[in-house]
PDB file of N, CA and C in Angstrom:
ATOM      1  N   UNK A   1       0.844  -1.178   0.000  1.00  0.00           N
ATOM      2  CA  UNK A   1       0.000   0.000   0.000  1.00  0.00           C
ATOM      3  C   UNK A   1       0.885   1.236   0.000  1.00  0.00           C
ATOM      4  N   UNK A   2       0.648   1.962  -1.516  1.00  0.00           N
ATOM      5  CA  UNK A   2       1.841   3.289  -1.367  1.00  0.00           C
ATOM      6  C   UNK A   2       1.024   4.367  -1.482  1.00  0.00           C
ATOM      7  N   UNK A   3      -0.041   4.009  -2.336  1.00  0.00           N
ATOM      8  CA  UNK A   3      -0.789   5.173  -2.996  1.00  0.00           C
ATOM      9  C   UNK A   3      -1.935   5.654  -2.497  1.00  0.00           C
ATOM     10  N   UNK A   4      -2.253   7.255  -2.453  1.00  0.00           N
ATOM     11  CA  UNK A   4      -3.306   7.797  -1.717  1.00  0.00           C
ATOM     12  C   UNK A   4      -4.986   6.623  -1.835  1.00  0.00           C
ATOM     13  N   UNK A   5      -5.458   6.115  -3.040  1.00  0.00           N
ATOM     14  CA  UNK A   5      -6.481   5.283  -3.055  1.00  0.00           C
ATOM     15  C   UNK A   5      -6.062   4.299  -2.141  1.00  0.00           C
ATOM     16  N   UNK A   6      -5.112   3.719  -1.738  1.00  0.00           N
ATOM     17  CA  UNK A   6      -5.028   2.391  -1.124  1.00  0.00           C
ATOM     18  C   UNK A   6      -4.986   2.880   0.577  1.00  0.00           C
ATOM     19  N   UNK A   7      -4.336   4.097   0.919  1.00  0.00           N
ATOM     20  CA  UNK A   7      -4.217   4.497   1.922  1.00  0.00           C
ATOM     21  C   UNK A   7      -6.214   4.803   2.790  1.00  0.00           C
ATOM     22  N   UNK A   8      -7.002   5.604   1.623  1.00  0.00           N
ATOM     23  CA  UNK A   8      -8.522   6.049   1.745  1.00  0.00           C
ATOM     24  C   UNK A   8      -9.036   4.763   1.556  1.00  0.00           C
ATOM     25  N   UNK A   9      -8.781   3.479   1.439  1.00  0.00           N
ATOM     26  CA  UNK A   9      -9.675   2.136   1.350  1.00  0.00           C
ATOM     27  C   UNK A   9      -8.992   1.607   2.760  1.00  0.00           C
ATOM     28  N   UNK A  10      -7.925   1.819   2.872  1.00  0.00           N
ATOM     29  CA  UNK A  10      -7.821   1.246   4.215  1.00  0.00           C
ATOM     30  C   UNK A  10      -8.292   1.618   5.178  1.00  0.00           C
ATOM     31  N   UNK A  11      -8.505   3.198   5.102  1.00  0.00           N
ATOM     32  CA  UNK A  11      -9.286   3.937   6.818  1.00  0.00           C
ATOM     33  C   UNK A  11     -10.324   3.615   6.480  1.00  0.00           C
ATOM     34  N   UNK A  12     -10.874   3.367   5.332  1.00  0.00           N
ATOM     35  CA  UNK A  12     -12.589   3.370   5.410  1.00  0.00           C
ATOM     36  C   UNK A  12     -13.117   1.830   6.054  1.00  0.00           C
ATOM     37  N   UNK A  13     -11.756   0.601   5.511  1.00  0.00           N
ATOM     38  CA  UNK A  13     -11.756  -0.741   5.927  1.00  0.00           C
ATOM     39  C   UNK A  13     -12.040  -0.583   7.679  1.00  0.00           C
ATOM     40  N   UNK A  14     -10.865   0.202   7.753  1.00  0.00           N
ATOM     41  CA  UNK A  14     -10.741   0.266   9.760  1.00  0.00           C
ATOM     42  C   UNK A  14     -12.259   0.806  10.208  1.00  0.00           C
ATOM     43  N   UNK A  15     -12.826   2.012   9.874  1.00  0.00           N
ATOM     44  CA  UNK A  15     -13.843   2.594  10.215  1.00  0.00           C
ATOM     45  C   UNK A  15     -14.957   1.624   9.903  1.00  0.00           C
ATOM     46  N   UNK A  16     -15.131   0.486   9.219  1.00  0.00           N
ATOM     47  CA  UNK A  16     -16.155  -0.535   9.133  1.00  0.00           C
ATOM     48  C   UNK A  16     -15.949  -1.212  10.650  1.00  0.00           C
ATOM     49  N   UNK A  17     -14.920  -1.566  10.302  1.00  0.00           N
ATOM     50  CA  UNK A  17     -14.896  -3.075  11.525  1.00  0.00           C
ATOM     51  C   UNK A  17     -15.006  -2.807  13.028  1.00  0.00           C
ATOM     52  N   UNK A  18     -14.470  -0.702  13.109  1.00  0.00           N
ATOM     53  CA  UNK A  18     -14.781  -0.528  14.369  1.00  0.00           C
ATOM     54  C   UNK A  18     -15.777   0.153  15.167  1.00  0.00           C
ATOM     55  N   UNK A  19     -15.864  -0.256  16.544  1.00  0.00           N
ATOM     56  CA  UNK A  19     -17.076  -0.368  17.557  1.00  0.00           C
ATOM     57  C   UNK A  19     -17.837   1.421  17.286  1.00  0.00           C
ATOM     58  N   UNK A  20     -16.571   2.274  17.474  1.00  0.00           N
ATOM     59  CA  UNK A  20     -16.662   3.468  17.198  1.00  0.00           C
ATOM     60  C   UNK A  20     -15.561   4.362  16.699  1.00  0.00           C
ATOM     61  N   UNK A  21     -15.956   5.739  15.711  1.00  0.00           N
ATOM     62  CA  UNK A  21     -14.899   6.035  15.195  1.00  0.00           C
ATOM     63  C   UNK A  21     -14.404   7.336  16.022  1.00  0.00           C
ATOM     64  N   UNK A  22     -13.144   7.177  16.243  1.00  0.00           N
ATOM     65  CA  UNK A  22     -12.957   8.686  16.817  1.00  0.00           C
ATOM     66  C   UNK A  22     -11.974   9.432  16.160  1.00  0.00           C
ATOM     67  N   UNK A  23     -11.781  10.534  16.011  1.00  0.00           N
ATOM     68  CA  UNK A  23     -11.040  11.837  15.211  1.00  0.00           C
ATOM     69  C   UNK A  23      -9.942  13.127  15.856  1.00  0.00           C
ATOM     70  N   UNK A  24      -8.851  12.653  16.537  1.00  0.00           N
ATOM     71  CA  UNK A  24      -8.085  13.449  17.393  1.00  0.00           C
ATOM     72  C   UNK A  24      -7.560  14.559  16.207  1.00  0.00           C
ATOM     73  N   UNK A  25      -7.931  15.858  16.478  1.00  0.00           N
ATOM     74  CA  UNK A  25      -7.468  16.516  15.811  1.00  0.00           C
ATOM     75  C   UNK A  25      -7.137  18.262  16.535  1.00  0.00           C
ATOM     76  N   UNK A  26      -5.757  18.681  16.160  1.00  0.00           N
ATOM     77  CA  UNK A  26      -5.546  19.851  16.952  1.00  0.00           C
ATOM     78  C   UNK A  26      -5.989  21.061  16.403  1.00  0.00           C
ATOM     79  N   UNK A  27      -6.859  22.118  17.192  1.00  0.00           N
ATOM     80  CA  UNK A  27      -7.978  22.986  16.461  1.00  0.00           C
ATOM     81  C   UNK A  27      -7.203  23.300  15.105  1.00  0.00           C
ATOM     82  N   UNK A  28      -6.144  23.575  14.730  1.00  0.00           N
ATOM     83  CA  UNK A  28      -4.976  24.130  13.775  1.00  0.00           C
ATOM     84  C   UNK A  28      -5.526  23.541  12.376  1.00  0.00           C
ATOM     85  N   UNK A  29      -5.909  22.289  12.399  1.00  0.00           N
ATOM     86  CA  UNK A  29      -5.879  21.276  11.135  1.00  0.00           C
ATOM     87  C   UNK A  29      -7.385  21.285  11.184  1.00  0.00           C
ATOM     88  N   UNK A  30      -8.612  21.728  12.139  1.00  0.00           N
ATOM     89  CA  UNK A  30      -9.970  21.713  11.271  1.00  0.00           C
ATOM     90  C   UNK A  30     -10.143  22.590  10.551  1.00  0.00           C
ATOM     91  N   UNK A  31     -10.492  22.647   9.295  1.00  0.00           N
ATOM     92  CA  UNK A  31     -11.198  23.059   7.534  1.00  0.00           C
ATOM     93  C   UNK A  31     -10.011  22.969   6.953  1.00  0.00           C
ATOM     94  N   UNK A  32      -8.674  22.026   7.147  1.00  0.00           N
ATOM     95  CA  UNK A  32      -7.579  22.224   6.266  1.00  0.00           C
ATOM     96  C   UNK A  32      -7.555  21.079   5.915  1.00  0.00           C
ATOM     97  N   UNK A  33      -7.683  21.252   4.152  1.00  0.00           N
ATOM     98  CA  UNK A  33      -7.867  20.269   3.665  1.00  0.00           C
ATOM     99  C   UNK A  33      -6.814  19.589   2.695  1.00  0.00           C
ATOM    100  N   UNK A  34      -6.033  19.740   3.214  1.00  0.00           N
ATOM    101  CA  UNK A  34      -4.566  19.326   2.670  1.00  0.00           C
ATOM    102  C   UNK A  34      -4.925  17.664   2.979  1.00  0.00           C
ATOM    103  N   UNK A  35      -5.368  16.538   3.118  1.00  0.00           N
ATOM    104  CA  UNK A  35      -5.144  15.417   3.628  1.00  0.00           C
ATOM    105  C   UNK A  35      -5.846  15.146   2.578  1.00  0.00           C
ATOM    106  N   UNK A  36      -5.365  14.405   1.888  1.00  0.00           N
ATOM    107  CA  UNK A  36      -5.752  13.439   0.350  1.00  0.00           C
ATOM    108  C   UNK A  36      -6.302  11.917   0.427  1.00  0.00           C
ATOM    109  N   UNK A  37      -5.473  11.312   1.857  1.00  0.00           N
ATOM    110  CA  UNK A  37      -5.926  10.024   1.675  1.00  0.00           C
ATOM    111  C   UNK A  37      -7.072  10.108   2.970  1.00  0.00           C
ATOM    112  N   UNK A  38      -8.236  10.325   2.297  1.00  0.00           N
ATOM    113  CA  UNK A  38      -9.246  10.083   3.413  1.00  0.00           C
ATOM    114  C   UNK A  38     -10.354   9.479   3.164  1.00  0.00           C
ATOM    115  N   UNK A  39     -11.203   9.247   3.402  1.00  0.00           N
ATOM    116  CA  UNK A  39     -12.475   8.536   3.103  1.00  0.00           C
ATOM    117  C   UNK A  39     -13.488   9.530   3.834  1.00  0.00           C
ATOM    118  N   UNK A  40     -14.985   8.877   3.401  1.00  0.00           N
ATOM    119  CA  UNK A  40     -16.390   9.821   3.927  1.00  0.00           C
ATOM    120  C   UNK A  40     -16.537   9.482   4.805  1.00  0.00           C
ATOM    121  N   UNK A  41     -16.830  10.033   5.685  1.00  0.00           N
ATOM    122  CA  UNK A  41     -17.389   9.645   7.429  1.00  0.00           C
ATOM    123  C   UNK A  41     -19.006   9.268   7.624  1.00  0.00           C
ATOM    124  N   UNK A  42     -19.274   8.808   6.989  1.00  0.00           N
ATOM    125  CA  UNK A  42     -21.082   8.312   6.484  1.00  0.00           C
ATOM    126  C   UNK A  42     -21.552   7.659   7.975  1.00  0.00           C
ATOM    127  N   UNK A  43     -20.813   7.359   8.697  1.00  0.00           N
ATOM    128  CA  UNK A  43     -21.726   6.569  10.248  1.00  0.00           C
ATOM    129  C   UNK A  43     -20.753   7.469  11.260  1.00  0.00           C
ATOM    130  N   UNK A  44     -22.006   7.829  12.317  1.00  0.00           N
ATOM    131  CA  UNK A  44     -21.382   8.731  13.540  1.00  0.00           C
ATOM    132  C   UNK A  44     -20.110   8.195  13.871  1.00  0.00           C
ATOM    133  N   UNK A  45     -19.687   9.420  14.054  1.00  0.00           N
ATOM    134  CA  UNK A  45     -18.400   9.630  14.757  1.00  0.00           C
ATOM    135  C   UNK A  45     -18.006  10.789  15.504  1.00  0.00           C
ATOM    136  N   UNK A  46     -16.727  10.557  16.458  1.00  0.00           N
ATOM    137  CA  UNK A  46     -16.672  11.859  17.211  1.00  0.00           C
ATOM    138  C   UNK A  46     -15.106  12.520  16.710  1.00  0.00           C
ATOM    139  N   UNK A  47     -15.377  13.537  16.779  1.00  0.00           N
ATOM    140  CA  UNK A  47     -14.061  14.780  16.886  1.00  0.00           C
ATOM    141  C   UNK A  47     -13.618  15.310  18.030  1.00  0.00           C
ATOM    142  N   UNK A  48     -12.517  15.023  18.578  1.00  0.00           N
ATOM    143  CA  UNK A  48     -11.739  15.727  19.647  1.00  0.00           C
ATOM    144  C   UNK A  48     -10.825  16.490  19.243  1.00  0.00           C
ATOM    145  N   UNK A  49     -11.066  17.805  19.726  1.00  0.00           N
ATOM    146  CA  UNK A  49     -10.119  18.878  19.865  1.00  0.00           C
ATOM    147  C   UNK A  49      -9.588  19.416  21.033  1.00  0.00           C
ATOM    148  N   UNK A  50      -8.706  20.571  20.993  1.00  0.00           N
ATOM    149  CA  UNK A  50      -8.211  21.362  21.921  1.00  0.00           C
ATOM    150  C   UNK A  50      -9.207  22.698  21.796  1.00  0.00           C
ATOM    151  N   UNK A  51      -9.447  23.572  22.637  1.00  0.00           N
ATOM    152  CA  UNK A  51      -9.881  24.605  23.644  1.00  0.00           C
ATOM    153  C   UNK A  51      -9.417  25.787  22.535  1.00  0.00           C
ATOM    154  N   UNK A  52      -8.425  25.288  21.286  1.00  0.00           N
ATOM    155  CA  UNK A  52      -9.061  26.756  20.845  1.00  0.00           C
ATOM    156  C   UNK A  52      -9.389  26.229  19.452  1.00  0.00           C
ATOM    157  N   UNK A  53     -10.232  25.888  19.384  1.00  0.00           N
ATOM    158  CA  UNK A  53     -10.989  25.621  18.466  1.00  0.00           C
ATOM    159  C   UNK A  53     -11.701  26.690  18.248  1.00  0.00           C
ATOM    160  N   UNK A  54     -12.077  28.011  17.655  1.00  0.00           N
ATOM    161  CA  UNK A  54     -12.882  28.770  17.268  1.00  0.00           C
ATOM    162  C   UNK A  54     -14.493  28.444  16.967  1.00  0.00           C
ATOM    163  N   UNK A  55     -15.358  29.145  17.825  1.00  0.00           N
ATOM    164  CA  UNK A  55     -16.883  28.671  17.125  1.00  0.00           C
ATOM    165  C   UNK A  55     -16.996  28.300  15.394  1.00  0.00           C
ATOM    166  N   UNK A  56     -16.217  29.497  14.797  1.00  0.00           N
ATOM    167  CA  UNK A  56     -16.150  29.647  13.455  1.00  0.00           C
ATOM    168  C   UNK A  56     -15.686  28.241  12.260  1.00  0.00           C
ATOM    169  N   UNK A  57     -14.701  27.543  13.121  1.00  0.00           N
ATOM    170  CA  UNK A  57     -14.047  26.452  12.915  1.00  0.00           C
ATOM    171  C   UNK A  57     -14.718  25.063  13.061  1.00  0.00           C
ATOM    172  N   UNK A  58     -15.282  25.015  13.992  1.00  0.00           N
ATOM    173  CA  UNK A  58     -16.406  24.051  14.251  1.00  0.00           C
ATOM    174  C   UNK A  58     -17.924  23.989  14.027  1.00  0.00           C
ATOM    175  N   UNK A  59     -18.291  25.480  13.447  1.00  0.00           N
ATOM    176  CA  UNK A  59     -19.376  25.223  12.821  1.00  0.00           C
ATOM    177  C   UNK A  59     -19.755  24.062  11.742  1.00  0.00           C
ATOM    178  N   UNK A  60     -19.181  23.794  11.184  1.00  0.00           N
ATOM    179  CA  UNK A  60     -19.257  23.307   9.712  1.00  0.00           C
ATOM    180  C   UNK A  60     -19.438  21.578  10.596  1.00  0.00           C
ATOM    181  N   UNK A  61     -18.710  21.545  11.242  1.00  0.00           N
ATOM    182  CA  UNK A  61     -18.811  20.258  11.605  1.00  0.00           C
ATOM    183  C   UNK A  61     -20.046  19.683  12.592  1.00  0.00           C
ATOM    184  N   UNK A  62     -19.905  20.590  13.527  1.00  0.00           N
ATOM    185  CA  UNK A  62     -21.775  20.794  13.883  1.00  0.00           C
ATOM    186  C   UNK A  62     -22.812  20.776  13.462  1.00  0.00           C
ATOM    187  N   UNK A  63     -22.502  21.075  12.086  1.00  0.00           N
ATOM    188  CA  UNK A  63     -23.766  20.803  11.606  1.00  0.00           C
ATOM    189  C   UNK A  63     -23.979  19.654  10.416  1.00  0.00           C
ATOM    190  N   UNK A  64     -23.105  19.075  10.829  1.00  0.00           N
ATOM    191  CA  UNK A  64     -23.241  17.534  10.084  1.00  0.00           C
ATOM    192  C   UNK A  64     -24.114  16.613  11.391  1.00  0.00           C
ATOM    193  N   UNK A  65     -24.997  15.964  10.970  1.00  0.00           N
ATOM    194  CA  UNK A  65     -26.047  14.970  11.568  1.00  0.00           C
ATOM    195  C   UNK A  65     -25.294  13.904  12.657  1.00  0.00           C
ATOM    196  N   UNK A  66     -24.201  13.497  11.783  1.00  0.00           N
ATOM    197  CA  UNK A  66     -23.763  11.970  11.866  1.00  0.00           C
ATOM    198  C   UNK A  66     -22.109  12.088  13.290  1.00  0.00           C
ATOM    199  N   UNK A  67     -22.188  13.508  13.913  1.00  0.00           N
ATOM    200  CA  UNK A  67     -20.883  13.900  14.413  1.00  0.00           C
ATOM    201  C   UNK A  67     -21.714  14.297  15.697  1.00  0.00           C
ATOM    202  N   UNK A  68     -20.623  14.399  16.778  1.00  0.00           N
ATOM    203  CA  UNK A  68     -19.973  14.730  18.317  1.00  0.00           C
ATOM    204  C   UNK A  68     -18.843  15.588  17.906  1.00  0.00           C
ATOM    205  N   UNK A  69     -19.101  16.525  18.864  1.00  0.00           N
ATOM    206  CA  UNK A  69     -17.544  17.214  18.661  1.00  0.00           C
ATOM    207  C   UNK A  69     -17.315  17.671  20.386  1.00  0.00           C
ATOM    208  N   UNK A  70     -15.927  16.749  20.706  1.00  0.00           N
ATOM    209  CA  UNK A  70     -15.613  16.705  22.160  1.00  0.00           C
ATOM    210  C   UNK A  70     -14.362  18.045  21.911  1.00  0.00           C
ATOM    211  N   UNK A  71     -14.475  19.038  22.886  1.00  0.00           N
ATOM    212  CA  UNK A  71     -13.130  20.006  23.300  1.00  0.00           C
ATOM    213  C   UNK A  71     -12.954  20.053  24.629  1.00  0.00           C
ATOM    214  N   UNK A  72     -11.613  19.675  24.277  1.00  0.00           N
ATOM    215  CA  UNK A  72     -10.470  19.230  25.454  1.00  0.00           C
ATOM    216  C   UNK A  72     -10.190  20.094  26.071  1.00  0.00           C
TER     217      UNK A  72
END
């Protein structure tokens, strides 16, 4: 596995088989969309951040149905 498709079939493989999905991410990297190998998040899951997460920053994700968004 080298290539961005094989890398986005594998998280989506992991995100099947597990109980629940979770998303550690530091406020810095939410709406930056530099990350190529990813897959759709189609079944709930949660997002953990840090404390400065901006309202502005986490809107977008709030208002997806299928999300939690935990700040640390």
């Amino acid at each position: 596995m080298g290539g961005l498709p094989d890398q986005a079939y594998l998280k989506e493989k992991m995100m099947e088989q597990a109980d629940a999905v979770f998303v550690l991410a530091d406020s810095s990297k939410l709406g930056f969309a530099g990350q190529q190998a990813w897959t759709p998040m189609n079944r709930p899951w949660t997002l953990i951040t840090d404390a400065d997460a901006s309202a502005e920053k986490l809107a977008p994700f709030r208002a997806l149905g299928n999300l939690t968004v935990l700040v640390a």
